[in-house]
N, C-alpha and C. Protein backbone atom coordinates (compact mmCIF):
# COMPACT_ATOMS: atom_id res chain seq x y z
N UNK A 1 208.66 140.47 -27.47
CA UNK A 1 207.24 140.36 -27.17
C UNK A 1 207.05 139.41 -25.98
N UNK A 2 206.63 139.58 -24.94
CA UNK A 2 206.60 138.72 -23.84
C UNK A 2 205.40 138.09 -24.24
N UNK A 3 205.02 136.95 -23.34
CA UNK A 3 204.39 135.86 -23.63
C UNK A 3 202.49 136.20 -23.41
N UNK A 4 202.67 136.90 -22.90
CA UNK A 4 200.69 137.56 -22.53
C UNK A 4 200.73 137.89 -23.93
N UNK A 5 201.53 138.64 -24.43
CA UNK A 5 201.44 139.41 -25.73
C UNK A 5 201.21 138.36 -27.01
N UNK A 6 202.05 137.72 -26.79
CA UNK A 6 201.96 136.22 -27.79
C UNK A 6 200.27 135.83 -27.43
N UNK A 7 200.01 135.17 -25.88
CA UNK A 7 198.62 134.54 -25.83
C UNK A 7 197.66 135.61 -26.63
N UNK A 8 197.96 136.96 -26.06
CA UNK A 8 196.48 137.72 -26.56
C UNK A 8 196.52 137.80 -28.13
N UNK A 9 197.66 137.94 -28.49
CA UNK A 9 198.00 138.07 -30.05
C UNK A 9 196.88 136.85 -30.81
N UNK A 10 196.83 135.14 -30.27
CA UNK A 10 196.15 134.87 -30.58
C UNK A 10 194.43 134.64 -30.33
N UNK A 11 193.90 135.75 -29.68
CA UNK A 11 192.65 135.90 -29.58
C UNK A 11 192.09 137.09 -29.91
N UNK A 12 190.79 137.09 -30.29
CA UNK A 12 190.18 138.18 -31.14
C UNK A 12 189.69 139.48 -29.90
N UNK A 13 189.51 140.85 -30.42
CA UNK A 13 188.96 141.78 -29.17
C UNK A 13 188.07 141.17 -28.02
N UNK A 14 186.63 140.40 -28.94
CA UNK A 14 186.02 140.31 -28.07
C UNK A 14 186.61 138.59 -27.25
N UNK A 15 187.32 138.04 -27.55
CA UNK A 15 187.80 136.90 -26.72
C UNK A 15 188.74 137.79 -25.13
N UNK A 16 189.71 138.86 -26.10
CA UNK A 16 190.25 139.58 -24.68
C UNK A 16 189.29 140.42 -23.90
N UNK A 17 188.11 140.53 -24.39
CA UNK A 17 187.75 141.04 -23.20
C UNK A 17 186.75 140.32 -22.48
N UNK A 18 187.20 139.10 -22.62
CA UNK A 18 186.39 138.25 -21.71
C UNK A 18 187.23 138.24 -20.58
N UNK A 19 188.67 138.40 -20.49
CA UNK A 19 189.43 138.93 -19.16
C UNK A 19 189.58 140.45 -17.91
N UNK A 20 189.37 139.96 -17.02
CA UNK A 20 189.30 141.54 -16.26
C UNK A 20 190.92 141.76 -15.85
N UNK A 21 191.37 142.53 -15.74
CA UNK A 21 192.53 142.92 -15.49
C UNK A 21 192.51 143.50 -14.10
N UNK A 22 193.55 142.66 -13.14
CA UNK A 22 194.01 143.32 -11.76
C UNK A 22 195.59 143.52 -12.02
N UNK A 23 195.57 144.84 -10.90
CA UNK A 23 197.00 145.22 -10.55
C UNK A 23 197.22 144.99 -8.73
N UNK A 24 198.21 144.36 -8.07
CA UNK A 24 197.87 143.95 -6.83
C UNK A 24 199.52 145.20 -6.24
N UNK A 25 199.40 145.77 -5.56
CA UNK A 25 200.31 146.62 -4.91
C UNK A 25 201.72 145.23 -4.39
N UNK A 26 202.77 145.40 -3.93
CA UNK A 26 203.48 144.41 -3.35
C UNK A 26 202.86 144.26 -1.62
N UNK A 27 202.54 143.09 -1.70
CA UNK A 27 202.24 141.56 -0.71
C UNK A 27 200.76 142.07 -0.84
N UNK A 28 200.16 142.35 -1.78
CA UNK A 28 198.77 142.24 -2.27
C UNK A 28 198.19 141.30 -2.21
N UNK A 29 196.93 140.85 -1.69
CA UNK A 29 196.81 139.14 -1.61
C UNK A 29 195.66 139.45 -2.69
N UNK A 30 195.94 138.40 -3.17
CA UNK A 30 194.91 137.92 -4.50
C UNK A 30 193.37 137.13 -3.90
N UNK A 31 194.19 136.07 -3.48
CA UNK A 31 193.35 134.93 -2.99
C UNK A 31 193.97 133.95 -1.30
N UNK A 32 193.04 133.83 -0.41
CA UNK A 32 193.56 133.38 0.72
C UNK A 32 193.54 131.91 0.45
N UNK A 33 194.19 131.37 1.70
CA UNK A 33 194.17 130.15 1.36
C UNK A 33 192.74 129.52 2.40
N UNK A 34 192.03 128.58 1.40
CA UNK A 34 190.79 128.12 1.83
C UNK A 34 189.66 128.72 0.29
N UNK A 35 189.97 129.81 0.33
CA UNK A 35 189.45 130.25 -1.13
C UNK A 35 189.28 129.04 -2.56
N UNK A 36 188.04 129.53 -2.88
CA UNK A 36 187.75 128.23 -4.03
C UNK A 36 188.19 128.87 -5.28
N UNK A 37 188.38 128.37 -6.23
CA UNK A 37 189.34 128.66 -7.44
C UNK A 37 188.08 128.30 -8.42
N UNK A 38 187.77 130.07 -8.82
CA UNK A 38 186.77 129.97 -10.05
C UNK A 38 187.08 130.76 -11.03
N UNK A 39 188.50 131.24 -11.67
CA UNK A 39 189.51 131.94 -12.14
C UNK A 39 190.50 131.39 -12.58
N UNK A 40 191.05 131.50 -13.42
CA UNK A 40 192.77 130.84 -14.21
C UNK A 40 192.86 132.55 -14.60
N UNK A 41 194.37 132.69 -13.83
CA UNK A 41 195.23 133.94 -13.84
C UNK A 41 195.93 134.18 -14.94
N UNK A 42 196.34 135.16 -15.51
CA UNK A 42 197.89 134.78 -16.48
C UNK A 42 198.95 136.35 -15.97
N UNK A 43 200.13 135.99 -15.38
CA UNK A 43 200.55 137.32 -14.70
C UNK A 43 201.21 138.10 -15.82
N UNK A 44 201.19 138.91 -16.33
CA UNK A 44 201.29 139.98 -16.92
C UNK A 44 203.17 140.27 -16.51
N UNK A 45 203.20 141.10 -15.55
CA UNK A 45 204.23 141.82 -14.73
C UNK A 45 204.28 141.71 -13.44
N UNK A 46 205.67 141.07 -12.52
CA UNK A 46 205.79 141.25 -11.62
C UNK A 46 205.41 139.81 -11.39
N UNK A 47 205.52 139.34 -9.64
CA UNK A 47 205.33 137.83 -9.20
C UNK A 47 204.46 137.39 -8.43
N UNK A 48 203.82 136.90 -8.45
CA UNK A 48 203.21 136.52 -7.33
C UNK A 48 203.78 135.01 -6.58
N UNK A 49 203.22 134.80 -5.46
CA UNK A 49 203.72 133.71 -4.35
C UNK A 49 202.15 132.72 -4.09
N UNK A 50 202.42 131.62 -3.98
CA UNK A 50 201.58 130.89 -3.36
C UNK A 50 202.59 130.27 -2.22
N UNK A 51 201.86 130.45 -0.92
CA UNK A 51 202.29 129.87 0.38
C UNK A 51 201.68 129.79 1.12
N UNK A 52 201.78 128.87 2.18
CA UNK A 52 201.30 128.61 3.64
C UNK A 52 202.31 128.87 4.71
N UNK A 53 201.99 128.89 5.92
CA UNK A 53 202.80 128.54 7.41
C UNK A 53 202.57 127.46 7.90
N UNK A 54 203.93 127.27 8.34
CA UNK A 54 203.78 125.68 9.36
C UNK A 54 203.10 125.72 10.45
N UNK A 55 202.99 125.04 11.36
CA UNK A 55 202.86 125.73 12.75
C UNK A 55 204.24 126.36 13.40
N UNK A 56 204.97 126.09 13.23
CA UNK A 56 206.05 126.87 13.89
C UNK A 56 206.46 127.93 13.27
N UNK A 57 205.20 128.59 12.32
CA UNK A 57 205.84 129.72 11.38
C UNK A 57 206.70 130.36 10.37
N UNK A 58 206.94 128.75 9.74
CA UNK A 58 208.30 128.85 8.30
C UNK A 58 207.11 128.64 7.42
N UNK A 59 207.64 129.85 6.42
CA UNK A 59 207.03 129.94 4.92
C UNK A 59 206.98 128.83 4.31
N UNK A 60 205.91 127.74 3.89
CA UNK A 60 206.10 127.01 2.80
C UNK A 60 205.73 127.75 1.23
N UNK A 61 206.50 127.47 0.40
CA UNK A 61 206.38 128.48 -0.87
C UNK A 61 205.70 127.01 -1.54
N UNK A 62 204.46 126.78 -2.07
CA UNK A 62 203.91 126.19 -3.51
C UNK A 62 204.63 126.36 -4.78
N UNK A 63 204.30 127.63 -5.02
CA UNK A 63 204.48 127.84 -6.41
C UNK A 63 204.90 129.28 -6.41
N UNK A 64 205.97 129.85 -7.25
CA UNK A 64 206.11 131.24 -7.53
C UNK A 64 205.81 131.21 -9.07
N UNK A 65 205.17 132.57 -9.36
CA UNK A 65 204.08 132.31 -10.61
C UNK A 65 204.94 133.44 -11.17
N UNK A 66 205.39 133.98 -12.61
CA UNK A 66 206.44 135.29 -12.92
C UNK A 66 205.68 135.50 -14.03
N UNK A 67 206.03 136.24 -14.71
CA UNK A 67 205.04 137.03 -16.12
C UNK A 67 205.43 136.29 -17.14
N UNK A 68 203.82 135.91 -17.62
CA UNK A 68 203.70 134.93 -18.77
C UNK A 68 202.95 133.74 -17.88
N UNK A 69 202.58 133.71 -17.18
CA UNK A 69 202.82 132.13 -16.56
C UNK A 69 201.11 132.30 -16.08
N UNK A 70 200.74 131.30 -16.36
CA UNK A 70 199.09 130.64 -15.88
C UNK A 70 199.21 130.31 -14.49
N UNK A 71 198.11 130.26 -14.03
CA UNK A 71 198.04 129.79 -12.43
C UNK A 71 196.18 129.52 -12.68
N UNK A 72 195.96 128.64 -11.29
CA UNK A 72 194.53 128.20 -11.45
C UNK A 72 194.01 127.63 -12.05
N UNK A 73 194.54 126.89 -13.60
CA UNK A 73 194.33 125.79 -13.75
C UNK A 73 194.12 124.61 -13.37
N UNK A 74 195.61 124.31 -12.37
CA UNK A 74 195.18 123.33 -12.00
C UNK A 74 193.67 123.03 -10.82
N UNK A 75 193.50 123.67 -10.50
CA UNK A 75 192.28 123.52 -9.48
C UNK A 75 191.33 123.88 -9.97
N UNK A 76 190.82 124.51 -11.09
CA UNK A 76 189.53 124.78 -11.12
C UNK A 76 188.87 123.64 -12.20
N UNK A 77 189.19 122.64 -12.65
CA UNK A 77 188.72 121.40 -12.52
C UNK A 77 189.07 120.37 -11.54
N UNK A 78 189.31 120.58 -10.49
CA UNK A 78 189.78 119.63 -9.11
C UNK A 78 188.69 119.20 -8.73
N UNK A 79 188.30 118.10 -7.83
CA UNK A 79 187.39 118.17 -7.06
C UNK A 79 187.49 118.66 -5.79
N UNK A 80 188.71 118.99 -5.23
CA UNK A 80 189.19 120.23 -4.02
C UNK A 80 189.77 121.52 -4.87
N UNK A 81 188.92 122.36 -4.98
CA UNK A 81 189.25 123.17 -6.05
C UNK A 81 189.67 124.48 -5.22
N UNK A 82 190.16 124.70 -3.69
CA UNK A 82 190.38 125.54 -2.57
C UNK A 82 191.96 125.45 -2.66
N UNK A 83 192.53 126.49 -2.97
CA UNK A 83 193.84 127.43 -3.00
C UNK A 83 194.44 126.54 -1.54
N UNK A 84 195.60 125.85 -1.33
CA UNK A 84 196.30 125.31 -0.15
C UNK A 84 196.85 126.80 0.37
N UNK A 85 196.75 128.05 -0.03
CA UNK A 85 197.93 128.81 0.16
C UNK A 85 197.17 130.08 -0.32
N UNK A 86 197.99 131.05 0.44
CA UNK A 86 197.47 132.49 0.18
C UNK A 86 198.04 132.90 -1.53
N UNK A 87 197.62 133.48 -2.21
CA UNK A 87 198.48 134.22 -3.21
C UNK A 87 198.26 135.56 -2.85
N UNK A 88 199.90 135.80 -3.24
CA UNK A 88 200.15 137.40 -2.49
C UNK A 88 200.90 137.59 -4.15
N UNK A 89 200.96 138.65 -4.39
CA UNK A 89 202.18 139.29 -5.12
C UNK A 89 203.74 139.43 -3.83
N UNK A 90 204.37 139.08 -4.39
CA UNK A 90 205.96 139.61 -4.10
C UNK A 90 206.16 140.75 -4.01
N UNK A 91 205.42 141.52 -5.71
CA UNK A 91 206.31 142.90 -5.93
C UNK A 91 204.93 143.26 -6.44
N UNK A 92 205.46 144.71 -7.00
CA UNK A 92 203.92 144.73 -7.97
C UNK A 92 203.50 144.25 -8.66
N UNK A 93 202.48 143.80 -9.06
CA UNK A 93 201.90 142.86 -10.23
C UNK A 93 200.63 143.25 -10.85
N UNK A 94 201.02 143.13 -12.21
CA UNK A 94 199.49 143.44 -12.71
C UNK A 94 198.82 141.67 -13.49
N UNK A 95 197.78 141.48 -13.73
CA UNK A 95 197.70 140.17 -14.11
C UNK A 95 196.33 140.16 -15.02
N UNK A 96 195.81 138.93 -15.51
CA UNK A 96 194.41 139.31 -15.97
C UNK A 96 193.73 137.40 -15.85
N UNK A 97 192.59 137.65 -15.07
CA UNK A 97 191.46 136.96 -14.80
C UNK A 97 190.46 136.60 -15.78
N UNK A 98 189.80 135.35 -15.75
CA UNK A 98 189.30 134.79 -16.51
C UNK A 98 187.95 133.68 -16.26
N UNK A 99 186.68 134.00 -15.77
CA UNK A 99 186.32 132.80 -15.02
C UNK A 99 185.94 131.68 -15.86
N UNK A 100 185.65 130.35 -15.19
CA UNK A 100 185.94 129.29 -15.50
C UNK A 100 184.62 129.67 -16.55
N UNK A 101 183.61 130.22 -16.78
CA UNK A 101 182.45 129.80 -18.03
C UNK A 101 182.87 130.40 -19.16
N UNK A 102 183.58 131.53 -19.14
CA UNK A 102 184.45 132.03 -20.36
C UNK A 102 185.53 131.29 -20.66
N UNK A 103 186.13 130.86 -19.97
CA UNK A 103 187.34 129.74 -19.90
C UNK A 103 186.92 128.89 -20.98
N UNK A 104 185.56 128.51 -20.39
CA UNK A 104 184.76 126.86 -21.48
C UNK A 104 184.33 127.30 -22.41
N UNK A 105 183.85 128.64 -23.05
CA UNK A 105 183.65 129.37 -24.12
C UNK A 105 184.95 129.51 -24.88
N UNK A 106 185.99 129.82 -24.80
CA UNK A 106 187.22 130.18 -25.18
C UNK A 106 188.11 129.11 -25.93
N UNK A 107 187.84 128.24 -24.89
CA UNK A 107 188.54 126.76 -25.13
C UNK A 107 187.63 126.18 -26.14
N UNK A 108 186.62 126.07 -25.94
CA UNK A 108 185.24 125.52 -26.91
C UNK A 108 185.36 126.63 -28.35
N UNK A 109 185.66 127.42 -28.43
CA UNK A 109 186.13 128.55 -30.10
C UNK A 109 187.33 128.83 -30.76
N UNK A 110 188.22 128.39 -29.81
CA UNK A 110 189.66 128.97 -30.26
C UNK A 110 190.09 127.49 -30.01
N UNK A 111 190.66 126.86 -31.01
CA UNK A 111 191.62 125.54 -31.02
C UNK A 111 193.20 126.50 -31.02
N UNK A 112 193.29 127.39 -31.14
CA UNK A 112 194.99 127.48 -30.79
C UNK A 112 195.52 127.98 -29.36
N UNK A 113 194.33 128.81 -28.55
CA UNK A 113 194.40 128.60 -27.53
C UNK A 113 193.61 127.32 -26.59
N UNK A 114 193.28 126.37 -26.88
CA UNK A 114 192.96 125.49 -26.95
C UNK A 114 194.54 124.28 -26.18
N UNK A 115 195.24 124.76 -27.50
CA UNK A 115 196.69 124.48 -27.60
C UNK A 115 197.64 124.83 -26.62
N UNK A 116 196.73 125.90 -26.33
CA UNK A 116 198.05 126.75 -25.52
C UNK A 116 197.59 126.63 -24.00
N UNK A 117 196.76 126.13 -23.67
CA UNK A 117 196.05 125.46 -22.63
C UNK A 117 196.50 124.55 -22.37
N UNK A 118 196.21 123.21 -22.98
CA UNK A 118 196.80 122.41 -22.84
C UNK A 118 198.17 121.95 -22.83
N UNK A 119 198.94 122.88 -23.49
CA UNK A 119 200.47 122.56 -23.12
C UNK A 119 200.86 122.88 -21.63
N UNK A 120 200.64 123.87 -21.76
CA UNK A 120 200.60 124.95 -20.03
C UNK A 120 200.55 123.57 -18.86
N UNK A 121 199.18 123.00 -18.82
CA UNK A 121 198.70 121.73 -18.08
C UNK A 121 199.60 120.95 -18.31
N UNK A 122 200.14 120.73 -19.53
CA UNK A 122 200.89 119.40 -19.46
C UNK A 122 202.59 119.24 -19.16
N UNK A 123 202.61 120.54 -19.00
CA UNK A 123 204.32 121.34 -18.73
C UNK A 123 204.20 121.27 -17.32
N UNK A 124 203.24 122.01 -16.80
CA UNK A 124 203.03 121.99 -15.48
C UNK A 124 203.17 120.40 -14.73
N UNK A 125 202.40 119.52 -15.11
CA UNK A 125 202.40 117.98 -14.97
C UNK A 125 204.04 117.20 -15.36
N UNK A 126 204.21 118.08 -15.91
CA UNK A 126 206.02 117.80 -16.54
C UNK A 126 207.25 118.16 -15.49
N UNK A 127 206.96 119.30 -14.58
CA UNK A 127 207.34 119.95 -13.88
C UNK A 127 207.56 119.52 -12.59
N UNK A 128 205.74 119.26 -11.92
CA UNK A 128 205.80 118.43 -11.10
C UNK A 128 206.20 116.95 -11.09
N UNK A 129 206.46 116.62 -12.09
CA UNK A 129 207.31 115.04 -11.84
C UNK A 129 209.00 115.52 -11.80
N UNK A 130 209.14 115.73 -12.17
CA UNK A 130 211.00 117.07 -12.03
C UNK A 130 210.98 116.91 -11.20
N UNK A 131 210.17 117.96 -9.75
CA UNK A 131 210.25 118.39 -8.49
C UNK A 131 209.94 116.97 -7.65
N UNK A 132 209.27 115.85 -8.03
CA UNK A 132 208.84 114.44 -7.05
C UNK A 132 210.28 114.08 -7.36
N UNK A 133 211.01 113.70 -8.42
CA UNK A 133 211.78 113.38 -8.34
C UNK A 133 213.15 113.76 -7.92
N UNK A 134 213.42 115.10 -8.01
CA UNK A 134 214.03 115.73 -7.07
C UNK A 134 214.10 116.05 -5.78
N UNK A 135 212.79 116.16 -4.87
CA UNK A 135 212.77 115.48 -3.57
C UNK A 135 212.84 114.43 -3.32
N UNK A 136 213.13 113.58 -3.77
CA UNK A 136 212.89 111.52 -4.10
C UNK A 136 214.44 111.35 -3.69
N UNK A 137 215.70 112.44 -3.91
CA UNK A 137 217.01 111.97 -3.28
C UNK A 137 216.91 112.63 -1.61
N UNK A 138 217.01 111.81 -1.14
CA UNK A 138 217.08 111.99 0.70
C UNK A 138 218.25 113.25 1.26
N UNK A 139 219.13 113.43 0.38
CA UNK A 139 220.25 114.03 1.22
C UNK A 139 220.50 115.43 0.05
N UNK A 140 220.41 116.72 0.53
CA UNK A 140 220.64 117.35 -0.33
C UNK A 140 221.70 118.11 -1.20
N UNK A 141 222.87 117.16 -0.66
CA UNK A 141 224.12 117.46 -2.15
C UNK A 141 223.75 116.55 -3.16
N UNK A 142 223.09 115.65 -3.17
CA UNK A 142 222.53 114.66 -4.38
C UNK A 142 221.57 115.75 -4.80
N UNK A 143 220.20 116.48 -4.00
CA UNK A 143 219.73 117.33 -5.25
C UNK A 143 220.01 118.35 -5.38
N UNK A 144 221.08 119.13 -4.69
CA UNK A 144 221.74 120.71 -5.63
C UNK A 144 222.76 119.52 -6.80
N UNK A 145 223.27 118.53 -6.91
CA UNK A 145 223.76 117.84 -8.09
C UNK A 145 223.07 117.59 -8.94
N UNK A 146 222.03 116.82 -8.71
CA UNK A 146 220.67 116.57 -9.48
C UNK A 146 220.37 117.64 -10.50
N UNK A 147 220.05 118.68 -9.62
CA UNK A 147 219.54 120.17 -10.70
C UNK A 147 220.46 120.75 -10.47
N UNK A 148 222.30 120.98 -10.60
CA UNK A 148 222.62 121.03 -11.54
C UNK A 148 222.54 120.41 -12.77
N UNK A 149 223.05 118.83 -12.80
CA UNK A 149 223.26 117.97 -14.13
C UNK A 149 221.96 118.54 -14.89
N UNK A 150 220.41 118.50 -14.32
CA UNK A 150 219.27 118.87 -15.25
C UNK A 150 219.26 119.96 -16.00
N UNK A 151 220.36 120.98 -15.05
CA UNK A 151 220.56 121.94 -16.18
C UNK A 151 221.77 122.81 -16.71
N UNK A 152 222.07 121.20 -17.28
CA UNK A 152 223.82 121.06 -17.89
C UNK A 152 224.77 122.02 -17.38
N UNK A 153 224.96 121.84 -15.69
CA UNK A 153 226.01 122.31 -15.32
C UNK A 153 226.20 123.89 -14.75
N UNK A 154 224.79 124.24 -15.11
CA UNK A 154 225.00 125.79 -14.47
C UNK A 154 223.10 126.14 -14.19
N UNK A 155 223.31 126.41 -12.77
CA UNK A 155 222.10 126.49 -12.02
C UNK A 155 222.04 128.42 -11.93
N UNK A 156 220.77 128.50 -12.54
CA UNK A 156 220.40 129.83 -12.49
C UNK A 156 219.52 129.97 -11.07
N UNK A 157 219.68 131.00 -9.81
CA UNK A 157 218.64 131.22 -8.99
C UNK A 157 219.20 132.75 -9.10
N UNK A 158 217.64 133.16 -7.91
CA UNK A 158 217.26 134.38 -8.01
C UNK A 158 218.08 134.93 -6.24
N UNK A 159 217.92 133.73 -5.91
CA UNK A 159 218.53 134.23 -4.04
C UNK A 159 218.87 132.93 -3.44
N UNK A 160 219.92 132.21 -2.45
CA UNK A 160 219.96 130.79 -1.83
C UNK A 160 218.31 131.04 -1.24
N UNK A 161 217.85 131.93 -0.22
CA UNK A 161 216.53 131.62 -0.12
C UNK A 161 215.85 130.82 -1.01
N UNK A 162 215.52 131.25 -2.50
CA UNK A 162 214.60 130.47 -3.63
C UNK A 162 215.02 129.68 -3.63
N UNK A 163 216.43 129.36 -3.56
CA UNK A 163 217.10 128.07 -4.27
C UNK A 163 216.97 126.91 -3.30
N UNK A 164 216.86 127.19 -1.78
CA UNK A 164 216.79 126.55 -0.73
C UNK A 164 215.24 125.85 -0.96
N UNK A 165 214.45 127.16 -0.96
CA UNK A 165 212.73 126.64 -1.18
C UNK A 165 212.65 125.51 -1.91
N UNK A 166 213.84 125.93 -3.21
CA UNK A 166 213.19 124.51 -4.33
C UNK A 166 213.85 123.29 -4.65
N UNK A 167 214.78 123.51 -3.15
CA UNK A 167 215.43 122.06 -2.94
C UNK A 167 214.80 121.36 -1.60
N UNK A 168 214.00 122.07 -1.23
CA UNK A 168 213.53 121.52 0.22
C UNK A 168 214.03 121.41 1.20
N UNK A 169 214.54 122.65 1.83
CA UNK A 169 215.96 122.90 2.81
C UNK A 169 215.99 124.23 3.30
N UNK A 170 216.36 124.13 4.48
CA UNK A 170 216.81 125.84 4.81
C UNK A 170 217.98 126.35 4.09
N UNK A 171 217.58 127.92 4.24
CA UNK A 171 218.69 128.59 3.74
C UNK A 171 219.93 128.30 4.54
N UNK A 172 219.67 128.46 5.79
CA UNK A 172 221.41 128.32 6.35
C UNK A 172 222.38 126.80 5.53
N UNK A 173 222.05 125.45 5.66
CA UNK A 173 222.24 124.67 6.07
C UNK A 173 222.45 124.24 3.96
N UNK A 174 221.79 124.99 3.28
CA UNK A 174 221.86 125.22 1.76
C UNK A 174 223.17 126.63 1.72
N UNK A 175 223.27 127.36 2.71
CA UNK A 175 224.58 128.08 2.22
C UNK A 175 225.67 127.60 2.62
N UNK A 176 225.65 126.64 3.74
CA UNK A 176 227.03 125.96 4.76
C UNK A 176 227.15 124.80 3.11
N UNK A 177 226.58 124.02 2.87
CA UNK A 177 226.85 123.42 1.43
C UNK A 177 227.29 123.92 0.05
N UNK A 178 226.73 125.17 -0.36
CA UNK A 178 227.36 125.53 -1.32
C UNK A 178 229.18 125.97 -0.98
N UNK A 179 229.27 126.60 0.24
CA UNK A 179 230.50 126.80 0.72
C UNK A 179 231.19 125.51 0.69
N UNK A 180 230.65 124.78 0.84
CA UNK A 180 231.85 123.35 1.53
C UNK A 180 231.73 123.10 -0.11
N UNK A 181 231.30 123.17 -1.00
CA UNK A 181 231.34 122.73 -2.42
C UNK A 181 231.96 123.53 -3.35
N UNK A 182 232.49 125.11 -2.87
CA UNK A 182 232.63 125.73 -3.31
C UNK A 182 234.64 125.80 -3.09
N UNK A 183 234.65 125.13 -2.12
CA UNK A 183 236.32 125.04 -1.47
C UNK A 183 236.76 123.71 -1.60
N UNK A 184 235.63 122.85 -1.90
CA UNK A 184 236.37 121.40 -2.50
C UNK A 184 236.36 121.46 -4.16
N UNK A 185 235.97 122.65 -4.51
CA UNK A 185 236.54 122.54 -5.89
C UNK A 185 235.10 121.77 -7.11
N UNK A 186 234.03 121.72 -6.34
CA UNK A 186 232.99 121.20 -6.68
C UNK A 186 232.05 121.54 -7.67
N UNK A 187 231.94 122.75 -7.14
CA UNK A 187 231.37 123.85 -8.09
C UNK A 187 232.00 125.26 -7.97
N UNK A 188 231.53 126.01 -8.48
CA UNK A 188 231.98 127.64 -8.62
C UNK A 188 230.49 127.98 -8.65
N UNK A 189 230.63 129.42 -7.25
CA UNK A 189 229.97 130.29 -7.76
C UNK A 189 230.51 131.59 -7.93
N UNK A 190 229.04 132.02 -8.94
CA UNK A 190 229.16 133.26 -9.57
C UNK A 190 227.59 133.82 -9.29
N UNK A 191 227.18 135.20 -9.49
CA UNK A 191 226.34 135.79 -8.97
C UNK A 191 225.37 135.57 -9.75
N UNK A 192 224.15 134.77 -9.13
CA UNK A 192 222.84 134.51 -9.30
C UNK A 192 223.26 132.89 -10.40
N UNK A 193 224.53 132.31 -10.11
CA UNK A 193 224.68 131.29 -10.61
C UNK A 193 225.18 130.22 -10.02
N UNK A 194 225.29 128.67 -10.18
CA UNK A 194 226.02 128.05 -9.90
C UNK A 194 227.06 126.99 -10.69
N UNK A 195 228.23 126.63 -10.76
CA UNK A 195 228.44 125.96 -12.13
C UNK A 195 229.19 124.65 -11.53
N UNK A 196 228.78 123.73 -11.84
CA UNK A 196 229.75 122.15 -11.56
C UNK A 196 230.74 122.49 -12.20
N UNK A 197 231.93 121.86 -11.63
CA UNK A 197 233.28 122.07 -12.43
C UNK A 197 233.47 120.44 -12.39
């Protein structure tokens, strides 16, 4: 049972249909960046991206959002409550919307989603101290070490691209390292893995 299925499981017909349901084609944009956030998402299927450009035109990635997963929370009690970043889907995605006065209806009737709200927020807040502190080491064989040890020794990614994004590094200069770590006997890889030895 994936995790939408779990949330809706605990709300009644008419609580789910206080959600509208979108399907976004791949690089579908949801929301641009500058856009005000009067919606909390929950993606269903498929990914979406939050990003910006530099000026010199490198992708900054925010957040990649995957099925099951809330988005828009955090900003729509912000007092800058405007998206830093476009959301696009990746791939196809279907998702379902929620605006913030049903939100306060929902939360205000249901104490178990209530629950499930508030963990979300506070995982998220859990998350981002992970990631401060993982940019917090200056040189980045301390944090591909880092997150390995965080996750006892074997690092799951999806591409060095992602893995680069979420160490704060280019891809090249994140694959010339796994190589030099990979021939000093440092780690092993294996496909879509990494393992400290």
């Amino acid at each position: 049972m994936s995790q939408l299925n779990t949330i809706f499981n605990i709300l009644s017909k008419e609580e789910i249909s206080l959600w509208r349901k979108r399907e976004l084609p791949k690089e579908g944009i949801l929301f641009k960046q500058g856009d005000e956030c009067s919606e909390v998402g929950l993606v269903d299927e498929g990914q979406l991206v939050i990003s910006s450009y530099s000026y010199g035109g490198k992708e900054i990635v925010y957040s990649l959002i995957g099925p099951g997963s809330m988005f828009g929370n955090n900003l729509l009690y912000a007092d800058d409550k405007r998206y830093k970043g476009n959301v696009v889907a990746k791939k196809k995605t279907t998702l379902y919307l929620i605006h913030k006065n049903n939100l306060m209806k929902l939360l205000a009737s249901n104490p178990r989603f209530l629950e499930f709200f508030l963990s979300t927020a506070s995982n998220k807040v859990k998350d981002l101290n992970a990631r401060v502190r993982l940019l917090s080491f200056q040189v980045l064989e301390e944090r591909l070490m880092f997150l390995l040890h965080e996750n006892n020794g074997s690092l799951p990614y999806q591409s060095i691209t992602s893995l680069a994004s979420e160490l704060g590094a280019e891809r090249e200069t994140l694959s010339r390292l796994v190589s030099r770590l990979v021939r000093e006997g440092t780690i092993k890889k294996e496909k879509h893995r990494l393992i400290a030895l």
